[in-house]
PDB file of N, CA and C in Angstrom:
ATOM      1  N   UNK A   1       4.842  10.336   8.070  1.00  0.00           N
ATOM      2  CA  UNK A   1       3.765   9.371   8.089  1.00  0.00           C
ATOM      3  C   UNK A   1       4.342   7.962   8.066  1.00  0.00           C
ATOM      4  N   UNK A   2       3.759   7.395   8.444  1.00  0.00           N
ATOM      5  CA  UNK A   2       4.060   5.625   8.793  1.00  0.00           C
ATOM      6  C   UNK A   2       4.020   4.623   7.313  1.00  0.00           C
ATOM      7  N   UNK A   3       4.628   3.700   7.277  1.00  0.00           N
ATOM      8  CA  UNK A   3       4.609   2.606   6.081  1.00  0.00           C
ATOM      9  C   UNK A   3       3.624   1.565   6.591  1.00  0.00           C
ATOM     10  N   UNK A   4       3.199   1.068   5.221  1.00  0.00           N
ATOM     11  CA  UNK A   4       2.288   0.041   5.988  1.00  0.00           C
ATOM     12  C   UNK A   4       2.073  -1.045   4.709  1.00  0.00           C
ATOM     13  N   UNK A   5       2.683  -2.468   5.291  1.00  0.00           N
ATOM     14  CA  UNK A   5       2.544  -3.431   4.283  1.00  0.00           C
ATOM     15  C   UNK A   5       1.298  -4.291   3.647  1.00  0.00           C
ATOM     16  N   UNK A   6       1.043  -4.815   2.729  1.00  0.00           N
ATOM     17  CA  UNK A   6      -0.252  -4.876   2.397  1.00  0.00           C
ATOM     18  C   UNK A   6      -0.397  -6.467   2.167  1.00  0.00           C
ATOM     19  N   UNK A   7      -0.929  -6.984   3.670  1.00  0.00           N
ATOM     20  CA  UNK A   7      -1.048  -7.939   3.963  1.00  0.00           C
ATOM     21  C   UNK A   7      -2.290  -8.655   3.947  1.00  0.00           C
ATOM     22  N   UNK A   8      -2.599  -9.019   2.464  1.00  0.00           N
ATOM     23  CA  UNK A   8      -4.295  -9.943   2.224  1.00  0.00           C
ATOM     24  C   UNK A   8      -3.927 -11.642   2.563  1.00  0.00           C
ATOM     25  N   UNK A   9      -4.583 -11.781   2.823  1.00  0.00           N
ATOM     26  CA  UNK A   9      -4.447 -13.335   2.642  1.00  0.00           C
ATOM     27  C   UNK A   9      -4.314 -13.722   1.770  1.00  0.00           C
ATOM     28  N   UNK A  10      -4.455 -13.681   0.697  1.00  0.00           N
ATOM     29  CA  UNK A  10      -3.946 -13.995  -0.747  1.00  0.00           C
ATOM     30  C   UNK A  10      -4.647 -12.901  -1.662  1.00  0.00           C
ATOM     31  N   UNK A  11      -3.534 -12.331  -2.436  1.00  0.00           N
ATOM     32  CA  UNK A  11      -3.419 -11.607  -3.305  1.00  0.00           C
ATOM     33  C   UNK A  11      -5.009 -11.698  -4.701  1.00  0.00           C
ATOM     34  N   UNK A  12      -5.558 -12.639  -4.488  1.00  0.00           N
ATOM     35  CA  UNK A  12      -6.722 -13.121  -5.630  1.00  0.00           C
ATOM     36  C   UNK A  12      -7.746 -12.468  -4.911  1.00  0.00           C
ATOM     37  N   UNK A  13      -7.534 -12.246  -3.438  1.00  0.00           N
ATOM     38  CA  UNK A  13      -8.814 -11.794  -2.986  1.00  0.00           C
ATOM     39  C   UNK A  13      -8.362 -10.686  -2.045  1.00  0.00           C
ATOM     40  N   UNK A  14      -6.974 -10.161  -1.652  1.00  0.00           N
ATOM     41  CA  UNK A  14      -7.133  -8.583  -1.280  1.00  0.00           C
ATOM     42  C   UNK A  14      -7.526  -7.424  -1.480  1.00  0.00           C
ATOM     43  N   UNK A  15      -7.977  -6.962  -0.791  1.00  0.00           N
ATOM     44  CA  UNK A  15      -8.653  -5.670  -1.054  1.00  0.00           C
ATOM     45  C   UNK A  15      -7.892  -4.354  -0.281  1.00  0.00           C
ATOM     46  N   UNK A  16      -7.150  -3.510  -1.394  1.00  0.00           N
ATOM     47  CA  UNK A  16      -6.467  -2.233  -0.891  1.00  0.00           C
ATOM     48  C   UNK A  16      -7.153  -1.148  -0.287  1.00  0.00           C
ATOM     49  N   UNK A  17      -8.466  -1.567  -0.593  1.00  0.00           N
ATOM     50  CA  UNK A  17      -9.610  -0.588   0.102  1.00  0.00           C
ATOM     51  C   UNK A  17      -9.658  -0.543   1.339  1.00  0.00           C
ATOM     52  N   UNK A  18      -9.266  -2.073   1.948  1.00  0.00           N
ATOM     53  CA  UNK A  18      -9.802  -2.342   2.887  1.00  0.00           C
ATOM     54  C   UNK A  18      -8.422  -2.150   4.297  1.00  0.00           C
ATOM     55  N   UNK A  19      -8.967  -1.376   5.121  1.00  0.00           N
ATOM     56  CA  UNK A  19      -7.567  -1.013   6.061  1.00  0.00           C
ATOM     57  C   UNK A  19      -7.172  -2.068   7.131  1.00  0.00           C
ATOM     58  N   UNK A  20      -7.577  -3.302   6.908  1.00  0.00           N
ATOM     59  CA  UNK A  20      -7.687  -4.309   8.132  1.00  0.00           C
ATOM     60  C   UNK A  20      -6.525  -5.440   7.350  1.00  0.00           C
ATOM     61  N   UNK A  21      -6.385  -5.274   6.064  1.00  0.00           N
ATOM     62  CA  UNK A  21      -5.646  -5.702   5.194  1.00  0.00           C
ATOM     63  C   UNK A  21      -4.013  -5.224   5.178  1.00  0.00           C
ATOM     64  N   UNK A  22      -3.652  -4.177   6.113  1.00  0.00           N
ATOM     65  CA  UNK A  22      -2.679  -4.165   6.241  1.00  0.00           C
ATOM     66  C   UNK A  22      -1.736  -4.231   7.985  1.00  0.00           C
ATOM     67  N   UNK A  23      -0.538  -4.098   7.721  1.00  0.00           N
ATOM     68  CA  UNK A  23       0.601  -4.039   9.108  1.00  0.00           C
ATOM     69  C   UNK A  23       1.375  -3.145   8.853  1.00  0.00           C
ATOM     70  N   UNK A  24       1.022  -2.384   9.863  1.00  0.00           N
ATOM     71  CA  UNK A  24       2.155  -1.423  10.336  1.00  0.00           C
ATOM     72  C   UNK A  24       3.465  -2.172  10.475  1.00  0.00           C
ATOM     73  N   UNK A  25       4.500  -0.992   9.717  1.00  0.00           N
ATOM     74  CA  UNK A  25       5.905  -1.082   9.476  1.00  0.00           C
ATOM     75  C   UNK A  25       6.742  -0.286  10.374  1.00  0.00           C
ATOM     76  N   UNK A  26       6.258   1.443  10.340  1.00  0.00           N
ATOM     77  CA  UNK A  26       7.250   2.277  10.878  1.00  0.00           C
ATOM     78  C   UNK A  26       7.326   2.921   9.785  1.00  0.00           C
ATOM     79  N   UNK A  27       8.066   4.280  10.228  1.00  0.00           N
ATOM     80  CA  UNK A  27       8.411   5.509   9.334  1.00  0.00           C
ATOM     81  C   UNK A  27       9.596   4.966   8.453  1.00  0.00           C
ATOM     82  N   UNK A  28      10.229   3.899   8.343  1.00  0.00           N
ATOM     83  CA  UNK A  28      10.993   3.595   6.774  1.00  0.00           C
ATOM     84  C   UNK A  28      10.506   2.267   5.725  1.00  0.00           C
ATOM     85  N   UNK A  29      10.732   2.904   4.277  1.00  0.00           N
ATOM     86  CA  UNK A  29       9.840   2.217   3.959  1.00  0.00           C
ATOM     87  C   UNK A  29      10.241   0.616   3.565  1.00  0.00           C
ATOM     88  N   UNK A  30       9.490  -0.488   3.076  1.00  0.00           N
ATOM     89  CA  UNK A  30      10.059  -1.451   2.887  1.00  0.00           C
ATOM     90  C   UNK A  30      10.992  -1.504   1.418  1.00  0.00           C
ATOM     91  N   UNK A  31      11.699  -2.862   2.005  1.00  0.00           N
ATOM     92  CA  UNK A  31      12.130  -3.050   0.077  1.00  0.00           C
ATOM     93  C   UNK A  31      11.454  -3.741  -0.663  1.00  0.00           C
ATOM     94  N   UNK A  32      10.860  -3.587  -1.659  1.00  0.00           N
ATOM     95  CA  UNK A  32       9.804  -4.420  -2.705  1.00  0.00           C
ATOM     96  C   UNK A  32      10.447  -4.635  -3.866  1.00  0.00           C
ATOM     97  N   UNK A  33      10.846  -6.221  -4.032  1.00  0.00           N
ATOM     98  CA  UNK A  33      11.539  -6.842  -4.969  1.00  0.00           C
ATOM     99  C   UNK A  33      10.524  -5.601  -6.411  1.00  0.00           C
ATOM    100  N   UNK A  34      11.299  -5.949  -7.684  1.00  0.00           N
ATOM    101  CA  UNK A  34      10.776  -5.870  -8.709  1.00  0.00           C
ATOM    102  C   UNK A  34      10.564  -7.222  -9.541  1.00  0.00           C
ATOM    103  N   UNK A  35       9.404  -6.702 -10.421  1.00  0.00           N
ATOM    104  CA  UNK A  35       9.308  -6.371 -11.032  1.00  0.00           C
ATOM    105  C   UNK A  35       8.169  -5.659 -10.241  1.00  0.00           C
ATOM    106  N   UNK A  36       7.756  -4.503 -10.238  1.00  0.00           N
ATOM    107  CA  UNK A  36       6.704  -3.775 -10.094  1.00  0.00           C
ATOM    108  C   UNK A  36       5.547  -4.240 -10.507  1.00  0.00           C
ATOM    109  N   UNK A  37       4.058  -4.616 -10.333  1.00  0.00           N
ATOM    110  CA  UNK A  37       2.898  -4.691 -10.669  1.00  0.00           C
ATOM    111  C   UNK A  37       1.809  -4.970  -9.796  1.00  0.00           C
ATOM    112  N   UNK A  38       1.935  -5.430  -8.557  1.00  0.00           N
ATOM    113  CA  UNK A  38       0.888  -5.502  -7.285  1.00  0.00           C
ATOM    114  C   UNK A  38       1.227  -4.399  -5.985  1.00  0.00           C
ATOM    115  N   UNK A  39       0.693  -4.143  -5.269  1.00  0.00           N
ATOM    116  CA  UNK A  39       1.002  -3.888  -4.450  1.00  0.00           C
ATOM    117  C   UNK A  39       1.396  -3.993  -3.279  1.00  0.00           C
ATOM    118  N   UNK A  40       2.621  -3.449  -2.796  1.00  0.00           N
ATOM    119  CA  UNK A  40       3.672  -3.856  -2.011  1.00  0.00           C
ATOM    120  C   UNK A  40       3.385  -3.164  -0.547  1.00  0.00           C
ATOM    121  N   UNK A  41       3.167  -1.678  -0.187  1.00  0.00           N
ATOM    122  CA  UNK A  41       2.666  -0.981   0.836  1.00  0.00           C
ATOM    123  C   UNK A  41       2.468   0.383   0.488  1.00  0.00           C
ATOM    124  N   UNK A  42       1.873   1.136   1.882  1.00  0.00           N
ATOM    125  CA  UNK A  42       1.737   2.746   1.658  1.00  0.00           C
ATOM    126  C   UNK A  42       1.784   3.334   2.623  1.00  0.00           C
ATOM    127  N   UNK A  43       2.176   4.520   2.138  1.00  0.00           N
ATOM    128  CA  UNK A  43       2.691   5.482   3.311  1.00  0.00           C
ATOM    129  C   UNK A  43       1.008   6.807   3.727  1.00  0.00           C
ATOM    130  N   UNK A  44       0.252   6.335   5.003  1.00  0.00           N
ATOM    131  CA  UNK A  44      -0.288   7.033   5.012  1.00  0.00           C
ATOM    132  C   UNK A  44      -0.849   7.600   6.709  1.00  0.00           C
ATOM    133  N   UNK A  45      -1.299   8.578   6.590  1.00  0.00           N
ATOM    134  CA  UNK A  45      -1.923   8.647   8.390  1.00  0.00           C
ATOM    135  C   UNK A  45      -2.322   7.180   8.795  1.00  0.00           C
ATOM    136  N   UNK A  46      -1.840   7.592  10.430  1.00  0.00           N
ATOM    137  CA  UNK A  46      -2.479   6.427  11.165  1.00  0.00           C
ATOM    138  C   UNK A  46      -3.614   6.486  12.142  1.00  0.00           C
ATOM    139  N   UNK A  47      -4.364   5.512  12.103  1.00  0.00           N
ATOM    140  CA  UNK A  47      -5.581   5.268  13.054  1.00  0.00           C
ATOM    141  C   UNK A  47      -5.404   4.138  13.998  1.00  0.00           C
ATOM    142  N   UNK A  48      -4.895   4.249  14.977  1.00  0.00           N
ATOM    143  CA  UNK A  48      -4.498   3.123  16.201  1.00  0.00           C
ATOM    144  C   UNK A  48      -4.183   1.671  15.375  1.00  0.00           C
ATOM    145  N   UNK A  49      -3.087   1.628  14.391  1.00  0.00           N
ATOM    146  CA  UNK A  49      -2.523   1.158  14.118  1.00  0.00           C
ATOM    147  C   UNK A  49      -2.625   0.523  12.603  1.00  0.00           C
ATOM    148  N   UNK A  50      -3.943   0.981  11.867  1.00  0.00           N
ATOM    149  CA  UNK A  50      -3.988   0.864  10.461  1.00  0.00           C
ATOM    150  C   UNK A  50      -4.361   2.368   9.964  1.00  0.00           C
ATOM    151  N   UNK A  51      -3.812   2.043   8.445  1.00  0.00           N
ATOM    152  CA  UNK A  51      -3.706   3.521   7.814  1.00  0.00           C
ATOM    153  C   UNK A  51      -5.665   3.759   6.842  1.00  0.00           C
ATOM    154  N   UNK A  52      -5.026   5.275   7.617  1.00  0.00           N
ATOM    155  CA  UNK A  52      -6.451   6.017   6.868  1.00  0.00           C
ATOM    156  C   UNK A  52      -6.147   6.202   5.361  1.00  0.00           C
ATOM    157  N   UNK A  53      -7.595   5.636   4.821  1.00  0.00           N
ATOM    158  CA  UNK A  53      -7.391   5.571   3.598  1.00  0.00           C
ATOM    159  C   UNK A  53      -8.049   6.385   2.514  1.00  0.00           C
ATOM    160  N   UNK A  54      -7.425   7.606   2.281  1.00  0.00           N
ATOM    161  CA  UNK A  54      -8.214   8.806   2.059  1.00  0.00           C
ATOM    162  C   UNK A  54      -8.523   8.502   0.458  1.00  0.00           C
ATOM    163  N   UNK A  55      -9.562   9.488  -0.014  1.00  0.00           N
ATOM    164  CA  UNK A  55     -10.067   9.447  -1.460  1.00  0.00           C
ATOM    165  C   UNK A  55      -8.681   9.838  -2.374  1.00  0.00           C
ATOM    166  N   UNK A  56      -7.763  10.612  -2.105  1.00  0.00           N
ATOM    167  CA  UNK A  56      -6.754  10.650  -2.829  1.00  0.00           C
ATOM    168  C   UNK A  56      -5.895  10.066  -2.817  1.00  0.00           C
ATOM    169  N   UNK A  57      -5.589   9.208  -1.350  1.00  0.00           N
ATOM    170  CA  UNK A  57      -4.693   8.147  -1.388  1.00  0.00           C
ATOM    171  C   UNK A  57      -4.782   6.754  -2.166  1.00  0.00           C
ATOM    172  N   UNK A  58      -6.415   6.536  -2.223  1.00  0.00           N
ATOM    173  CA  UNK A  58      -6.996   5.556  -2.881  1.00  0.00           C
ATOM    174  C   UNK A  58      -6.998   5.711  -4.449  1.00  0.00           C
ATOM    175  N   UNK A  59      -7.207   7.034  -4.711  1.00  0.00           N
ATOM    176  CA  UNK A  59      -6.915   7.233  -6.330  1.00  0.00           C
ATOM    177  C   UNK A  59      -5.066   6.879  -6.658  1.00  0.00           C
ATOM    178  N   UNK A  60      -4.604   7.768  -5.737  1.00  0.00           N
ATOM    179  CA  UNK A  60      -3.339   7.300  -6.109  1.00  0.00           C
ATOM    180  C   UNK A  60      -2.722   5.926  -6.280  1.00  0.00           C
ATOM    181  N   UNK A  61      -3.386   5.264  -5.431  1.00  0.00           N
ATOM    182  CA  UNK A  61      -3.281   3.815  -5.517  1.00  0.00           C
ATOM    183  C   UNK A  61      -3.542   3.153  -7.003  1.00  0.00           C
ATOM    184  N   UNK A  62      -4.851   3.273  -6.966  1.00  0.00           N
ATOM    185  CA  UNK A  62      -5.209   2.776  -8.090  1.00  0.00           C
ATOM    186  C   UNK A  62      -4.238   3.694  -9.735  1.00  0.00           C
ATOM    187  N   UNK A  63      -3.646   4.945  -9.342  1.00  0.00           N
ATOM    188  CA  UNK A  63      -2.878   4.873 -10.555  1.00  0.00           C
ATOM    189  C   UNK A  63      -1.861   4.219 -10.450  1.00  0.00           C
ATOM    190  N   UNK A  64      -0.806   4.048  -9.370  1.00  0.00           N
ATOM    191  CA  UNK A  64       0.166   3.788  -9.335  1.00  0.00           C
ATOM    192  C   UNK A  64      -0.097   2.052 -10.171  1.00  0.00           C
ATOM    193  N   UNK A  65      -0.994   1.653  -9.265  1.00  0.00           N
ATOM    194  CA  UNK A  65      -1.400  -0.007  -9.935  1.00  0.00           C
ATOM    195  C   UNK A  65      -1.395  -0.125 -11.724  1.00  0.00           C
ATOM    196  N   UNK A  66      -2.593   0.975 -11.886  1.00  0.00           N
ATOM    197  CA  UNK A  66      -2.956   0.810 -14.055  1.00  0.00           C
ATOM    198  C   UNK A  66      -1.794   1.306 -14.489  1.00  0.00           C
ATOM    199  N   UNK A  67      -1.338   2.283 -13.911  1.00  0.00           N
ATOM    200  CA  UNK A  67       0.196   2.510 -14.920  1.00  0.00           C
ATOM    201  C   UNK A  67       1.737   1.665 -14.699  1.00  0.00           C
ATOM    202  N   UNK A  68       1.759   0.435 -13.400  1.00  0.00           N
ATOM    203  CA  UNK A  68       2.555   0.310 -12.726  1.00  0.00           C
ATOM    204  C   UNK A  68       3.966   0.626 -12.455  1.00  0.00           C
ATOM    205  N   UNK A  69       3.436   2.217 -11.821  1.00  0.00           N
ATOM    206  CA  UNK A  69       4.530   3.492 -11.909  1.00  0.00           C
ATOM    207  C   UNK A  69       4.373   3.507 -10.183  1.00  0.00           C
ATOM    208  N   UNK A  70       5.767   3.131  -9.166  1.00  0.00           N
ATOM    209  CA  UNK A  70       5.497   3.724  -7.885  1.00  0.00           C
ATOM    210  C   UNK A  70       4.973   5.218  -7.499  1.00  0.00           C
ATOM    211  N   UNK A  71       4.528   4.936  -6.582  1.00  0.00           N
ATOM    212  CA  UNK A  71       4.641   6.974  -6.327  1.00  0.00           C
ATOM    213  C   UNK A  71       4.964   7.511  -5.278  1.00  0.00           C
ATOM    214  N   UNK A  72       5.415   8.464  -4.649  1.00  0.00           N
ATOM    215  CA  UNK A  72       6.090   8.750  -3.060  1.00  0.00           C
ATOM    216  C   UNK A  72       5.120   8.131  -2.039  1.00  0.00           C
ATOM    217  N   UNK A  73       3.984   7.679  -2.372  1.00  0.00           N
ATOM    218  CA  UNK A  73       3.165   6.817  -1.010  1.00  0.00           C
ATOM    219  C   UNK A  73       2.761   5.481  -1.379  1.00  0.00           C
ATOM    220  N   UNK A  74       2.714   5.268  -2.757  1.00  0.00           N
ATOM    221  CA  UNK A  74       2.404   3.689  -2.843  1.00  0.00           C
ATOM    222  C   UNK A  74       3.869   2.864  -3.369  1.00  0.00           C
ATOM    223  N   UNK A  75       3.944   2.129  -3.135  1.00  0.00           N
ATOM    224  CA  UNK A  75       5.328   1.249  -3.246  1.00  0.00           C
ATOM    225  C   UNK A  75       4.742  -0.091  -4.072  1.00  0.00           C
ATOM    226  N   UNK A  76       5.297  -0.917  -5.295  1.00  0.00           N
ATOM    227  CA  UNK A  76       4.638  -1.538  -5.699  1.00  0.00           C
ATOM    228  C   UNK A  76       5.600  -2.815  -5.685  1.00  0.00           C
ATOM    229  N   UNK A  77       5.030  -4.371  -6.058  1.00  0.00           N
ATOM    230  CA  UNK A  77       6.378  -5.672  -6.048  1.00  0.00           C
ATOM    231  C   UNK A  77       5.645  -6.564  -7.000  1.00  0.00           C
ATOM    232  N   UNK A  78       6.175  -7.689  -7.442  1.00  0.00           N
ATOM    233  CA  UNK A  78       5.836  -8.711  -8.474  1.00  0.00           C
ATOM    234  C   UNK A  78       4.386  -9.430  -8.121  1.00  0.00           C
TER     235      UNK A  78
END
């Protein structure tokens, strides 16, 4: 599955929900400085060039965020 960086216009008002919010990367993933706590990108199916954003991908999201613990599809940065 494809990487995909999570590109809001500013971080106060992105929305991870939202799939128009990100850019395709390619099948490797990025490097995301630490400290871990926002989100950096995710690895998920693609739909002509933004990622589908399934109910479990979206939960996963949101844990990876409250615990700010990466997980094999969400990638997290400062």
């Amino acid at each position: 599955m494809p990487w995909y960086s999570f590109t809001p216009v500013s971080i106060a008002t992105g929305d991870p929900s939202d799939p128009n919010q990100y850019t395709l990367i390619g099948s490797i993933p990025p490097s995301c400085p630490s400290p871990n706590s926002n989100l950096c990108a995710i690895q998920a199916s693609d739909n002509l060039g933004l990622p589908i954003l399934t109910l479990p991908l979206l939960i996963e999201m949101a844990n990876a965020l409250e615990n700010v613990t990466e997980t094999s599809n969400v990638l997290l940065k400062p």
